[in-house]
PDB file of N, CA and C in Angstrom:
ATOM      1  N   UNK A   1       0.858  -1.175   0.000  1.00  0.00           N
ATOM      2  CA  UNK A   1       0.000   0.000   0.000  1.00  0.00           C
ATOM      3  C   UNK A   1       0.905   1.238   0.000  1.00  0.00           C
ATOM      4  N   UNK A   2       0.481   2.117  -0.718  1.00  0.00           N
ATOM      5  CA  UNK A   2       1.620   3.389  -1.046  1.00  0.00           C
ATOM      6  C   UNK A   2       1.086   4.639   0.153  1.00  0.00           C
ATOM      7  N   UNK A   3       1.875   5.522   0.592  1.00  0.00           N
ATOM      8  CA  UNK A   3       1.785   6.378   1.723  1.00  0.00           C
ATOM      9  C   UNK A   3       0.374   6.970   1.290  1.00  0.00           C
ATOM     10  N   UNK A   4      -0.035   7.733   0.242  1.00  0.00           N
ATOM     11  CA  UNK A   4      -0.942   8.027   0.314  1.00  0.00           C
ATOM     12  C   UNK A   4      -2.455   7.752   0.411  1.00  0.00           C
ATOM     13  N   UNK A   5      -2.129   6.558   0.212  1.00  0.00           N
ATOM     14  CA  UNK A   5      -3.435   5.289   0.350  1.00  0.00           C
ATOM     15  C   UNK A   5      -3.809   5.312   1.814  1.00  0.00           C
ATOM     16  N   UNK A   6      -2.447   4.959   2.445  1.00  0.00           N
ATOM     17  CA  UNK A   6      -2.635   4.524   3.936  1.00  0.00           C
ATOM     18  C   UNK A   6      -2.990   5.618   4.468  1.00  0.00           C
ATOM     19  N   UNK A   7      -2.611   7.040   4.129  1.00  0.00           N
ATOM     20  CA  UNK A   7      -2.877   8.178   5.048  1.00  0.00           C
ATOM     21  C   UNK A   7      -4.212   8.228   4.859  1.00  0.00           C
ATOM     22  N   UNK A   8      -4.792   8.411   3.487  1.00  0.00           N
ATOM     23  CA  UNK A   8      -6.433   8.725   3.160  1.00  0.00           C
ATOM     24  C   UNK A   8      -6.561   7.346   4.488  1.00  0.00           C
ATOM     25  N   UNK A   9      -6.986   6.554   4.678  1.00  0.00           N
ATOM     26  CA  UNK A   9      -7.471   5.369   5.110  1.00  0.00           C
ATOM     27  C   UNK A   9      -7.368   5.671   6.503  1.00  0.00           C
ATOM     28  N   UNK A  10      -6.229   5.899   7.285  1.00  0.00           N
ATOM     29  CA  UNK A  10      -6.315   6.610   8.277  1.00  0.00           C
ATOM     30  C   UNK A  10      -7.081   7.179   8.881  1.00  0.00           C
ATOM     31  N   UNK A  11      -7.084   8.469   8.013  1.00  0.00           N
ATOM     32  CA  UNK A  11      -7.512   9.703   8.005  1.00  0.00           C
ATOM     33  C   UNK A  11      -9.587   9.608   7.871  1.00  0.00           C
ATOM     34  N   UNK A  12      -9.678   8.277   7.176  1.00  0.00           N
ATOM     35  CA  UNK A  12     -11.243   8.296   7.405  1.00  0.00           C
ATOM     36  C   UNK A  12     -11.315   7.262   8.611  1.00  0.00           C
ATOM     37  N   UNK A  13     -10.553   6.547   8.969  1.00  0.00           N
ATOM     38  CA  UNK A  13     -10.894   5.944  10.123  1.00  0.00           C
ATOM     39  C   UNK A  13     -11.125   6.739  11.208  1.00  0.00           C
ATOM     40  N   UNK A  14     -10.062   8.000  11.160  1.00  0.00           N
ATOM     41  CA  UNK A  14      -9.966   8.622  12.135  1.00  0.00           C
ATOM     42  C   UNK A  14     -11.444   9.381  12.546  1.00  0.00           C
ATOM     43  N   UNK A  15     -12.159   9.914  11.331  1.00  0.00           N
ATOM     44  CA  UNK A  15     -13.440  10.569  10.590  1.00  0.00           C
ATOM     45  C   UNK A  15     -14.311   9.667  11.516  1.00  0.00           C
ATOM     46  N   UNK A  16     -14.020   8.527  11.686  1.00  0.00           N
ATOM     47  CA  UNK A  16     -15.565   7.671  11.773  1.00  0.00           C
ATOM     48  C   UNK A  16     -15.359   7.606  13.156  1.00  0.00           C
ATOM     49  N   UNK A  17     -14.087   7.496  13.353  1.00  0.00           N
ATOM     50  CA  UNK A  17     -13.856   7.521  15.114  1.00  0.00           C
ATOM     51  C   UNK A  17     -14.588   8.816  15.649  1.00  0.00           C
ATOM     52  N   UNK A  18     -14.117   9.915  15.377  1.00  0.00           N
ATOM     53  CA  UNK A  18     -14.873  11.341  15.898  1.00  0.00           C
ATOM     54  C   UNK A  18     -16.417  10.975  15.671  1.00  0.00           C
ATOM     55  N   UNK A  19     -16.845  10.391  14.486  1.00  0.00           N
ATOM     56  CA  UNK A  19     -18.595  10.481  14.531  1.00  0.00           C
ATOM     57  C   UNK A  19     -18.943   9.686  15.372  1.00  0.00           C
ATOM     58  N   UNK A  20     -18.116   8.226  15.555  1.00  0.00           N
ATOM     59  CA  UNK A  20     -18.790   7.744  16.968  1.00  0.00           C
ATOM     60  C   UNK A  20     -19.005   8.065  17.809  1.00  0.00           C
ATOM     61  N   UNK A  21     -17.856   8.805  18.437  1.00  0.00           N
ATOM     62  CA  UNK A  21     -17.713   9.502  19.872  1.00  0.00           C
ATOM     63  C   UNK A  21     -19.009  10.769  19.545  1.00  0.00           C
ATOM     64  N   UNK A  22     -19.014  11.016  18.530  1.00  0.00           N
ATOM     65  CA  UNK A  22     -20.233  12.330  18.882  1.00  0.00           C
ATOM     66  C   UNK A  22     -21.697  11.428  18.862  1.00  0.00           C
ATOM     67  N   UNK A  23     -21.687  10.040  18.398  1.00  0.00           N
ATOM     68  CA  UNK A  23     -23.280   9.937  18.444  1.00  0.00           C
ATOM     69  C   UNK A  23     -23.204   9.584  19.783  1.00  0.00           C
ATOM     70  N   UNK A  24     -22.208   8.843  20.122  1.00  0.00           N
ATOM     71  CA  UNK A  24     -21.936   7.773  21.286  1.00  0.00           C
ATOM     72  C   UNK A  24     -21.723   8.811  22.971  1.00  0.00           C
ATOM     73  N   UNK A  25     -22.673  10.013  22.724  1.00  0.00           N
ATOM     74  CA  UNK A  25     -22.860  10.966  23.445  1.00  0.00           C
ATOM     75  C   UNK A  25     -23.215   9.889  25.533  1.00  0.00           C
ATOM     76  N   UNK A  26     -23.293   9.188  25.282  1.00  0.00           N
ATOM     77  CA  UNK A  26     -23.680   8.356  26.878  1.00  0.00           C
ATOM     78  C   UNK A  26     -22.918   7.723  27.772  1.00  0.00           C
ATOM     79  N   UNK A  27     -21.313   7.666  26.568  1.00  0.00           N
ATOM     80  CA  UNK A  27     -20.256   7.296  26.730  1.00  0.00           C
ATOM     81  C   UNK A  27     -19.407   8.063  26.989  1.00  0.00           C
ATOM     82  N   UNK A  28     -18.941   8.241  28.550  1.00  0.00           N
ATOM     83  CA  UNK A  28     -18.370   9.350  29.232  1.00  0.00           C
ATOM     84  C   UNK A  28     -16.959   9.093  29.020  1.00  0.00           C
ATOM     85  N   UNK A  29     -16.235  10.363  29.459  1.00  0.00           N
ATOM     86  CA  UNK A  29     -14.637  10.305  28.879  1.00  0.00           C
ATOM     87  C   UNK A  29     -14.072   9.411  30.011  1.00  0.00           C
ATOM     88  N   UNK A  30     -14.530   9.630  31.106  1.00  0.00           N
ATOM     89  CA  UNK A  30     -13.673   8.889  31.802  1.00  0.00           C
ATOM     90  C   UNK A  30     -14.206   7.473  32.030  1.00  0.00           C
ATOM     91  N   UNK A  31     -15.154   6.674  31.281  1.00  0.00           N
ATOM     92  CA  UNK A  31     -15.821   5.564  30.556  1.00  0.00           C
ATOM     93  C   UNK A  31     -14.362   5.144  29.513  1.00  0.00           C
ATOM     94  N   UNK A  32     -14.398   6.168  28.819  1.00  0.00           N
ATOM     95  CA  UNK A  32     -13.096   5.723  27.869  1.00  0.00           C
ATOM     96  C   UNK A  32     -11.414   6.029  28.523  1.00  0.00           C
ATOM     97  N   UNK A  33     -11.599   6.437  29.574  1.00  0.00           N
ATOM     98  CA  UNK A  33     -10.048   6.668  29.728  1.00  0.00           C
ATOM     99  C   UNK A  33     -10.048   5.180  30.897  1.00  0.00           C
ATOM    100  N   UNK A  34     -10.799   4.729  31.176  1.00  0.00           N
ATOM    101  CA  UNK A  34     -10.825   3.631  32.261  1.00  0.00           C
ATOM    102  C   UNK A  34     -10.478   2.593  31.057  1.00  0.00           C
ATOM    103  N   UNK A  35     -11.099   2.326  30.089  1.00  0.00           N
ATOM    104  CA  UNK A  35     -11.201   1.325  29.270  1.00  0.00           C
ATOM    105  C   UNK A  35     -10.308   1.006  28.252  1.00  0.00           C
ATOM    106  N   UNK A  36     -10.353   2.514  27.411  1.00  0.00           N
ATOM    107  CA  UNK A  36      -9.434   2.404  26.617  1.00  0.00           C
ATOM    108  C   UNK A  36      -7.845   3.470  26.491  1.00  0.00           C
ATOM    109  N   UNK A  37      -7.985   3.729  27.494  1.00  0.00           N
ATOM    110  CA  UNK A  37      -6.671   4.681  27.846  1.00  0.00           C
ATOM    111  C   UNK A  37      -6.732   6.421  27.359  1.00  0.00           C
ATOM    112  N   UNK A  38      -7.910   6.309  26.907  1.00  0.00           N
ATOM    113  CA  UNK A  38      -7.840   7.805  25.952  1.00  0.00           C
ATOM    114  C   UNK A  38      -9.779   8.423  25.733  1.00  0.00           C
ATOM    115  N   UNK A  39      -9.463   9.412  25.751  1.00  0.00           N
ATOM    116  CA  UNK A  39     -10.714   9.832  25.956  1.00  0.00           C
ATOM    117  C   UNK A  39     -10.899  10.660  24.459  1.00  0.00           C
ATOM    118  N   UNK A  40     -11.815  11.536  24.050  1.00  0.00           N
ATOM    119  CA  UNK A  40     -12.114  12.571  23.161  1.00  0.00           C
ATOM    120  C   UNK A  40     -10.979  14.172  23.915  1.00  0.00           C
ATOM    121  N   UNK A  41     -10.644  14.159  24.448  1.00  0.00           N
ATOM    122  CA  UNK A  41     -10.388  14.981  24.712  1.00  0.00           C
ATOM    123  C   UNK A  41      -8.511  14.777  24.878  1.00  0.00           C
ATOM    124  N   UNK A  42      -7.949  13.592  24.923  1.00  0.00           N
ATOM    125  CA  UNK A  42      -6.802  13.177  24.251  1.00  0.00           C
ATOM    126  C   UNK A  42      -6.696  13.330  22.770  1.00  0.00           C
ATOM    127  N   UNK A  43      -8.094  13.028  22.245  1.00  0.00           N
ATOM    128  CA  UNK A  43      -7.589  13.065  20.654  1.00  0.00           C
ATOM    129  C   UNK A  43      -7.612  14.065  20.165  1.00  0.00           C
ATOM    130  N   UNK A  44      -8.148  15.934  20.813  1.00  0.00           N
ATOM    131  CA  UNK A  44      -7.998  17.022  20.708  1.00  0.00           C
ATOM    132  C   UNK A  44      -6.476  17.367  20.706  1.00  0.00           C
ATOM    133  N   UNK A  45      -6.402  16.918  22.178  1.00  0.00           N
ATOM    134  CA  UNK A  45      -4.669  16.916  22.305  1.00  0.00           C
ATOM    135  C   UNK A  45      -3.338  16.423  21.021  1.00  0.00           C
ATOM    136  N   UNK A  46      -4.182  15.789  20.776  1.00  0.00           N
ATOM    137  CA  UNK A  46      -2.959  14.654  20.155  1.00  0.00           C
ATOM    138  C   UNK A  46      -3.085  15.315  18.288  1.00  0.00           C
ATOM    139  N   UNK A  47      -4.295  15.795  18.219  1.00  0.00           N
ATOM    140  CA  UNK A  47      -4.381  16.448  16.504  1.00  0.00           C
ATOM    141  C   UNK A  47      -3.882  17.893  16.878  1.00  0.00           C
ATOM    142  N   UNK A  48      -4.051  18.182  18.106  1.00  0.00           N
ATOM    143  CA  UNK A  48      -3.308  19.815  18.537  1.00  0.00           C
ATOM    144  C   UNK A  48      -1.840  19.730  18.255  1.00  0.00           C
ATOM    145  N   UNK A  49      -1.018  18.180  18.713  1.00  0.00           N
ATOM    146  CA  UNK A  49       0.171  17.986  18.981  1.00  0.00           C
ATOM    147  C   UNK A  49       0.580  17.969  17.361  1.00  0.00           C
ATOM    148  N   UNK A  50       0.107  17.106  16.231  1.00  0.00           N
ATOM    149  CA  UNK A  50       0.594  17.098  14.902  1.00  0.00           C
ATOM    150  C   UNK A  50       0.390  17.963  14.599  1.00  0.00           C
ATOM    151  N   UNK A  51      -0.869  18.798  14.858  1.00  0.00           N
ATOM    152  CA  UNK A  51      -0.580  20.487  13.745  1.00  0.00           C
ATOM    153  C   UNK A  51       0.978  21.219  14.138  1.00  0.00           C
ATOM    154  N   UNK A  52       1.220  20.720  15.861  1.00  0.00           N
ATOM    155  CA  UNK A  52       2.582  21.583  15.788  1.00  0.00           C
ATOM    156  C   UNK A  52       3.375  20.834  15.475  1.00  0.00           C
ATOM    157  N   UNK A  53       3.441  19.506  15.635  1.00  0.00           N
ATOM    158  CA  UNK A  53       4.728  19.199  15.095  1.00  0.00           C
ATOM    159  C   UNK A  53       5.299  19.370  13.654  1.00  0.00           C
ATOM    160  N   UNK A  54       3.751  19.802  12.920  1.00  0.00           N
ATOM    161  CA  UNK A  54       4.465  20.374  11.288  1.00  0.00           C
ATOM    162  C   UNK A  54       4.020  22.446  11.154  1.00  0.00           C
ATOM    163  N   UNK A  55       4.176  22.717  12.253  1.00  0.00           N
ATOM    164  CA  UNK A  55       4.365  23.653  12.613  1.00  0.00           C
ATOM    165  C   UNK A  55       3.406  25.092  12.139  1.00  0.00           C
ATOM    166  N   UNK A  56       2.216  24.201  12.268  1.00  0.00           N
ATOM    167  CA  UNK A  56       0.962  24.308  12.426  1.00  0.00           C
ATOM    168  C   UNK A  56       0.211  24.726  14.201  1.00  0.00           C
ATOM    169  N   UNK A  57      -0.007  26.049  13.771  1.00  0.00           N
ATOM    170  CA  UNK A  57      -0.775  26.330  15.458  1.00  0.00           C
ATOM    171  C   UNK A  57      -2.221  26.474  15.598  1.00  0.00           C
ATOM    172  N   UNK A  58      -3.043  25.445  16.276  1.00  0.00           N
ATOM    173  CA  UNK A  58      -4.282  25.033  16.109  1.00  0.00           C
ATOM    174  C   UNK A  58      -4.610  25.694  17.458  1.00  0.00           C
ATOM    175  N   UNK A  59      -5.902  26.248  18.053  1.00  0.00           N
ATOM    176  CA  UNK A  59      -6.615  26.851  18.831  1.00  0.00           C
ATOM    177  C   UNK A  59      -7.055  25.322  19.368  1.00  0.00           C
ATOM    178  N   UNK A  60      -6.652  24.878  21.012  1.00  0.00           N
ATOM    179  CA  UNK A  60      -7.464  23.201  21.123  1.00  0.00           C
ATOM    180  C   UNK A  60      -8.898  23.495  21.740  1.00  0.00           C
ATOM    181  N   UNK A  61      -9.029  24.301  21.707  1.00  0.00           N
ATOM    182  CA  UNK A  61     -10.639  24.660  22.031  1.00  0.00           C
ATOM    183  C   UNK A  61     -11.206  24.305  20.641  1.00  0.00           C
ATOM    184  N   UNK A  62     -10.837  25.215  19.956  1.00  0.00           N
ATOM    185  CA  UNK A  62     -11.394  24.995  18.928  1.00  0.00           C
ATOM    186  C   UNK A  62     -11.532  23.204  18.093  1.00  0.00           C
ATOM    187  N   UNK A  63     -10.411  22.627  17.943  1.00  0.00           N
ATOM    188  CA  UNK A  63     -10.000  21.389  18.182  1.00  0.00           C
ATOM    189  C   UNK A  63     -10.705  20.401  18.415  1.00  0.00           C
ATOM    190  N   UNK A  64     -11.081  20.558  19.943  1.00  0.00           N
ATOM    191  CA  UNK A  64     -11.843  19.877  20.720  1.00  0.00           C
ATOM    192  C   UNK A  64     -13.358  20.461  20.470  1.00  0.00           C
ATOM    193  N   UNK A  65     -13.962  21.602  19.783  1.00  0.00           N
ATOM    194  CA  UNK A  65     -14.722  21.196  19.198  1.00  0.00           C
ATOM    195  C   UNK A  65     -15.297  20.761  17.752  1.00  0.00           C
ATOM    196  N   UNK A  66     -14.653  20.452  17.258  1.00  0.00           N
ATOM    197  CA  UNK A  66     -14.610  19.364  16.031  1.00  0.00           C
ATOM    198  C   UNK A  66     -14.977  17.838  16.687  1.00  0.00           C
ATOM    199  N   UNK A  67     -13.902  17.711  17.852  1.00  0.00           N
ATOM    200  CA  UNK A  67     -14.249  16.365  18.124  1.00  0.00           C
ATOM    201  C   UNK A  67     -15.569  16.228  18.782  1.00  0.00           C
ATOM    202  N   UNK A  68     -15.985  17.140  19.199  1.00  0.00           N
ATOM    203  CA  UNK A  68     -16.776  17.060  20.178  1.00  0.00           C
ATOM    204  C   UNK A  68     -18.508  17.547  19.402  1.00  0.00           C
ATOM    205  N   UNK A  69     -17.898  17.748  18.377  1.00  0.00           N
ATOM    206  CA  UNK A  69     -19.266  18.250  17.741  1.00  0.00           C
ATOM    207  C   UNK A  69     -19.787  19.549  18.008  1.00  0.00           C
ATOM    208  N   UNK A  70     -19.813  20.059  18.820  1.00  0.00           N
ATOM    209  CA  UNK A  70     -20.076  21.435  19.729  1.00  0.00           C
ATOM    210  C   UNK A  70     -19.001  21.914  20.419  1.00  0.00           C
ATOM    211  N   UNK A  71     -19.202  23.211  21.177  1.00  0.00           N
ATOM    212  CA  UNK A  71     -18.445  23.541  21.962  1.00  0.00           C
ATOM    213  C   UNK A  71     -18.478  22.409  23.019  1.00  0.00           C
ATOM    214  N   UNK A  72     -17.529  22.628  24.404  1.00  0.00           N
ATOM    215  CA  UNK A  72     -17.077  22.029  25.216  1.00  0.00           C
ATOM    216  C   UNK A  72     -18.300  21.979  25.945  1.00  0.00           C
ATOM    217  N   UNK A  73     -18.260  23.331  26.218  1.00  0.00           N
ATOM    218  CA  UNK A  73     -19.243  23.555  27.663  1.00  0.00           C
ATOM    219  C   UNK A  73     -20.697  23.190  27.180  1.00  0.00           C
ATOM    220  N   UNK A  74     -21.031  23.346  26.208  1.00  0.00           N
ATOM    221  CA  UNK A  74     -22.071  22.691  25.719  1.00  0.00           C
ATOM    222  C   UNK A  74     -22.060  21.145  25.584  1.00  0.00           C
ATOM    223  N   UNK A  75     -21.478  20.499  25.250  1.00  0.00           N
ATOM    224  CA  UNK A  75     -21.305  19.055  25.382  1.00  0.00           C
ATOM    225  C   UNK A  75     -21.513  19.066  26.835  1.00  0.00           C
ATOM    226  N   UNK A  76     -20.316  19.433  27.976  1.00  0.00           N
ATOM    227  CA  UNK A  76     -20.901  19.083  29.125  1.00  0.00           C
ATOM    228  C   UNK A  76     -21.867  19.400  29.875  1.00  0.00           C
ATOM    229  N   UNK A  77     -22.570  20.427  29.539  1.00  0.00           N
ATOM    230  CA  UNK A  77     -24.010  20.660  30.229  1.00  0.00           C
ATOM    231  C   UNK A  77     -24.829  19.858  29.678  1.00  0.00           C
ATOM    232  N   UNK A  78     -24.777  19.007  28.045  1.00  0.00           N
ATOM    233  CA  UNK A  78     -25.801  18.179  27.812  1.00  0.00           C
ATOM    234  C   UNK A  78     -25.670  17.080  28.046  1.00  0.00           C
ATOM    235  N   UNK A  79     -24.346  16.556  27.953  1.00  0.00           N
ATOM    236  CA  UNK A  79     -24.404  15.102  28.215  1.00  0.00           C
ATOM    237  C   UNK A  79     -23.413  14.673  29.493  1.00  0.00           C
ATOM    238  N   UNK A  80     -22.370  15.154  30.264  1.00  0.00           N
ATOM    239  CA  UNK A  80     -21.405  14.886  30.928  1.00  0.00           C
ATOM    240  C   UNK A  80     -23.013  14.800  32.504  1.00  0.00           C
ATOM    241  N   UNK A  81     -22.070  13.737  33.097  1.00  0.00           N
ATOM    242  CA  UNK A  81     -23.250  12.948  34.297  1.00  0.00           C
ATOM    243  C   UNK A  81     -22.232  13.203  35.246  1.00  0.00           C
TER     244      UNK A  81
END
């Protein structure tokens, strides 16, 4: 498989991962940081961390709401228990 194959492929896995986590609204972060080591709010972190490492400066508010579908504080007033 040639780099650009694998990145597209990635890159929509990554896509389908964020839409889960936004339907999968019942499923708390620290549900996923118990389970699977990482929450939605690691993977803000971690797409914050590659924009800089190619020296790219991303707002992680902003970031985190992409992943999150909404703002923050809105996610947690609707769904955080």
């Amino acid at each position: 498989m040639d780099t650009d194959t694998r990145t597209e492929l990635e890159a929509a896995a990554f896509r389908r991962l964020v839409a889960h986590l936004q339907e999968r609204t019942d499923v708390q972060n620290i549900d996923l940081m118990d389970l699977a080591g990482f929450c939605r709010n690691c993977l803000s972190k971690w797409y914050v961390a590659a924009a800089a490492e190619r020296g790219l400066d991303l707002d992680y508010d902003a970031v985190r709401e992409q992943v999150y579908g909404m703002p923050y504080s809105e996610w947690k007033e609707k769904y955080q228990k």
